[in-house]
C-alpha atoms as a PDB file:
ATOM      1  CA  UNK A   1      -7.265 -33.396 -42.420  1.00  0.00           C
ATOM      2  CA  UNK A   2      -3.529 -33.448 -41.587  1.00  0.00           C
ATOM      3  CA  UNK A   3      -3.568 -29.807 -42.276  1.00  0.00           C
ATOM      4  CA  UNK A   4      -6.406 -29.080 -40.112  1.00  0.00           C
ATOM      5  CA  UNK A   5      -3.813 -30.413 -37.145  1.00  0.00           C
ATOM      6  CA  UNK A   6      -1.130 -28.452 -38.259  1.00  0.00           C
ATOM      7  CA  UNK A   7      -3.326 -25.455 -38.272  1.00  0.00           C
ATOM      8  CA  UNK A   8      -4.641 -26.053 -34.870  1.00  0.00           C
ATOM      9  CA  UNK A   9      -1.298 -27.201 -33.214  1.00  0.00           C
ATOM     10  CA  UNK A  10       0.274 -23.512 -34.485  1.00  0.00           C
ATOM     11  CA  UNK A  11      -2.640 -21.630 -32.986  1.00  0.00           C
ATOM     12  CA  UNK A  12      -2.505 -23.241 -29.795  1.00  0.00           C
ATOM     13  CA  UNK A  13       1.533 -22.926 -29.483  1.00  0.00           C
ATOM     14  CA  UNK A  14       0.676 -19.052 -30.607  1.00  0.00           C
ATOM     15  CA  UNK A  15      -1.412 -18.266 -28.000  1.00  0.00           C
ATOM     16  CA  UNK A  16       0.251 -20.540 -25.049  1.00  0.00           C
ATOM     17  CA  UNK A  17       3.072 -17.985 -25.918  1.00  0.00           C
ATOM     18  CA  UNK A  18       0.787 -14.961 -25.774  1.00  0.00           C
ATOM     19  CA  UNK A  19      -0.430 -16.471 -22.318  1.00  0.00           C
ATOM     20  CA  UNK A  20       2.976 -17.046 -21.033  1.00  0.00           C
ATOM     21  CA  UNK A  21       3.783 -13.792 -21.925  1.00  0.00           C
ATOM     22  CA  UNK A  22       0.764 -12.210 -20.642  1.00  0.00           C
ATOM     23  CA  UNK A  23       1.581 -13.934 -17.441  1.00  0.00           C
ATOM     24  CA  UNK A  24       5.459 -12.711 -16.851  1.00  0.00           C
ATOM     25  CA  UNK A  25       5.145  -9.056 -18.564  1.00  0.00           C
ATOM     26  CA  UNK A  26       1.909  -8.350 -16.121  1.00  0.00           C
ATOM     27  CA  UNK A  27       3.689  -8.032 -13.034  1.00  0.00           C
ATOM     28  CA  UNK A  28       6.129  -5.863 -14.293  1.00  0.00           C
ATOM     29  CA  UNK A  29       3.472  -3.649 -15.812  1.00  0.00           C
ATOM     30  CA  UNK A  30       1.655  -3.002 -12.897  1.00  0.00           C
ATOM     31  CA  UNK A  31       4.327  -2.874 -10.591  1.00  0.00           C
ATOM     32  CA  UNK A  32       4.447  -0.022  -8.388  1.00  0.00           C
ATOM     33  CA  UNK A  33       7.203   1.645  -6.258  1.00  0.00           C
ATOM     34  CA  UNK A  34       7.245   0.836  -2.262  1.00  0.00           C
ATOM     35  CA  UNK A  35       6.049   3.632  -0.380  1.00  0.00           C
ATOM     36  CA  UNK A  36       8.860   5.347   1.948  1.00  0.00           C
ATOM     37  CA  UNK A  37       7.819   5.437   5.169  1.00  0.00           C
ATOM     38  CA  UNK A  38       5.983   8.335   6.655  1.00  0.00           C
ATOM     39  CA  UNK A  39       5.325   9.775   2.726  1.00  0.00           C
ATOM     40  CA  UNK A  40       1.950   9.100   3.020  1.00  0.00           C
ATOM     41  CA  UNK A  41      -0.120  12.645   3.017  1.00  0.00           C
ATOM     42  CA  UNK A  42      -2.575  13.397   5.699  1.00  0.00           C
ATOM     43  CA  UNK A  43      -5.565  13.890   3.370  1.00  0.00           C
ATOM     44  CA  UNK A  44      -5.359  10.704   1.732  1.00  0.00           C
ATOM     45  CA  UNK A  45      -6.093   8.745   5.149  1.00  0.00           C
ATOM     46  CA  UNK A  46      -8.674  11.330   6.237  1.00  0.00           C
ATOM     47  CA  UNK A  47      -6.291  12.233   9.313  1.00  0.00           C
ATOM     48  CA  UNK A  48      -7.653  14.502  12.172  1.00  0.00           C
ATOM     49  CA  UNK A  49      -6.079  15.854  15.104  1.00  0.00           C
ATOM     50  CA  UNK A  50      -9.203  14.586  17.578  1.00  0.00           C
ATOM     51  CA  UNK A  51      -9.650  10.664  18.558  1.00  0.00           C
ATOM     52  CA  UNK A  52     -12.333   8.610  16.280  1.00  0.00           C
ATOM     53  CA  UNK A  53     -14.556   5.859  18.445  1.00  0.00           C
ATOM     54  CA  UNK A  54     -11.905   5.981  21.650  1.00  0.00           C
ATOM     55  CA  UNK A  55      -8.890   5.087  18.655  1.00  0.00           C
ATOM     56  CA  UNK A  56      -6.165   7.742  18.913  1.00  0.00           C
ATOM     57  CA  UNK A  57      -2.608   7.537  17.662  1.00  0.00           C
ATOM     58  CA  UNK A  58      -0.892   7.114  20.900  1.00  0.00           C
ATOM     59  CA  UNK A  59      -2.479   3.616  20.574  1.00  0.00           C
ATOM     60  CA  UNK A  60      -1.624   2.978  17.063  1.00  0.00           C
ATOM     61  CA  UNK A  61       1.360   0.628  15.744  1.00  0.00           C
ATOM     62  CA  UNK A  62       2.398   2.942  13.342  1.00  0.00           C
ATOM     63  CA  UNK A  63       2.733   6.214  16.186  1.00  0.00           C
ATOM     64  CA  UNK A  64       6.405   7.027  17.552  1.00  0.00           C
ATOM     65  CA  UNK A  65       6.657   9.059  20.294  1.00  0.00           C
ATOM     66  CA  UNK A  66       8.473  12.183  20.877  1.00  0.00           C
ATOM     67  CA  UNK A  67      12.191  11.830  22.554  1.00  0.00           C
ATOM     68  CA  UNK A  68      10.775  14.324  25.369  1.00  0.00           C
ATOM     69  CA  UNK A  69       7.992  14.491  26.965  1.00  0.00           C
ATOM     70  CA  UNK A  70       7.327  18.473  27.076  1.00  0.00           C
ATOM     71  CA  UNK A  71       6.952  18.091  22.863  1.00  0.00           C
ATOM     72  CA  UNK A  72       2.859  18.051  21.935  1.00  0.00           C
ATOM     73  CA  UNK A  73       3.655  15.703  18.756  1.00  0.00           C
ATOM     74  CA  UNK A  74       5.066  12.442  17.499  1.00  0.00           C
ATOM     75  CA  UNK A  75       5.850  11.138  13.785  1.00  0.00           C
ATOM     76  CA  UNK A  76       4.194   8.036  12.371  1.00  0.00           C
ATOM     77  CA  UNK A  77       5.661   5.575  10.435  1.00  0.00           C
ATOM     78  CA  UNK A  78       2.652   5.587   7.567  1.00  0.00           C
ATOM     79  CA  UNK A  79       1.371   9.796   8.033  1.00  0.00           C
ATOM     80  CA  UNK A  80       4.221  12.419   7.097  1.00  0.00           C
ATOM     81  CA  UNK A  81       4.702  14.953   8.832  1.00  0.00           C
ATOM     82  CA  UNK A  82       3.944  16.101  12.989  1.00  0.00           C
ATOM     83  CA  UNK A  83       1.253  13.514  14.572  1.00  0.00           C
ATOM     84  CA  UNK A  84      -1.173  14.614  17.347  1.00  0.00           C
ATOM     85  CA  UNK A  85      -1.292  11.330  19.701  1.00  0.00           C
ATOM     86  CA  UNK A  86      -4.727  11.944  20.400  1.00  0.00           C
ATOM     87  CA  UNK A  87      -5.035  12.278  16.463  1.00  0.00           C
ATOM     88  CA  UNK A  88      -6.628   9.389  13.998  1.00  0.00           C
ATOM     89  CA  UNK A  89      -6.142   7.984  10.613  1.00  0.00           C
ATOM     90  CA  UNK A  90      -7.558   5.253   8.055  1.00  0.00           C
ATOM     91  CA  UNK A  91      -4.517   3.389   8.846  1.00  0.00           C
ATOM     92  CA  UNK A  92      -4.843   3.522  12.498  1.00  0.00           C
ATOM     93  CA  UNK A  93      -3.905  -0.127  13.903  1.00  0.00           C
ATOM     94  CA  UNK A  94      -3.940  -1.089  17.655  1.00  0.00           C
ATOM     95  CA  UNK A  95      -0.618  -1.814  19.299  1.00  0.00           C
END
C-alpha cells in the first residue's frame, strides 16, 4: 500500500512538471513577430479604392494625410503602400 503512494506521488510530480512546462514553453512557441507598421498588404484586408457603407479612409484612425494638399493619396499606418482617402479596408476604424 505504501508503494501504491509512492507510485502515485511520482506520477503526479511528473506530470505537474509536464504542465508547468506546457504552460511556460507555449507562449514562446506560438509567439509571433509584431507587425511593422504599414506592412500589412492590401489584399489581405480586402482594400478598395471606393468608400464601403459611407466609411472611407479619410475617416479612419489609421489614415495620414498627405503633407500637401494637391497630392491624390495618403499612407496608413496598418495598409502599405499609397491610400485613396475615399478608399476602405477590414481595418477601417472611425477617428
Amino acid at each position: 500500500m505504501n508503494q501504491e503512494k509512492k507510485t502515485s506521488r511520482r506520477i503526479m510530480l511528473c506530470r505537474s512538471g509536464a504542465v508547468l512546462g506546457a504552460i511556460i514553453l507555449t507562449p514562446l512557441a506560438t509567439h509571433s513577430p509584431p507587425a511593422h507598421a504599414g506592412s500589412t498588404k492590401k489584399g489581405m484586408l480586402h482594400y478598395q479604392d471606393s468608400p464601403k457603407d459611407g466609411r472611407m479612409c479619410a475617416d479612419c484612425a489609421a489614415y495620414t494625410p498627405p503633407p500637401s494638399s494637391d497630392q491624390g493619396t495618403g499612407t496608413c499606418k496598418i495598409v502599405e503602400g499609397p491610400v485613396n482617402p475615399q478608399g476602405w479596408c477590414m481595418a477601417y476604424s472611425h477617428r
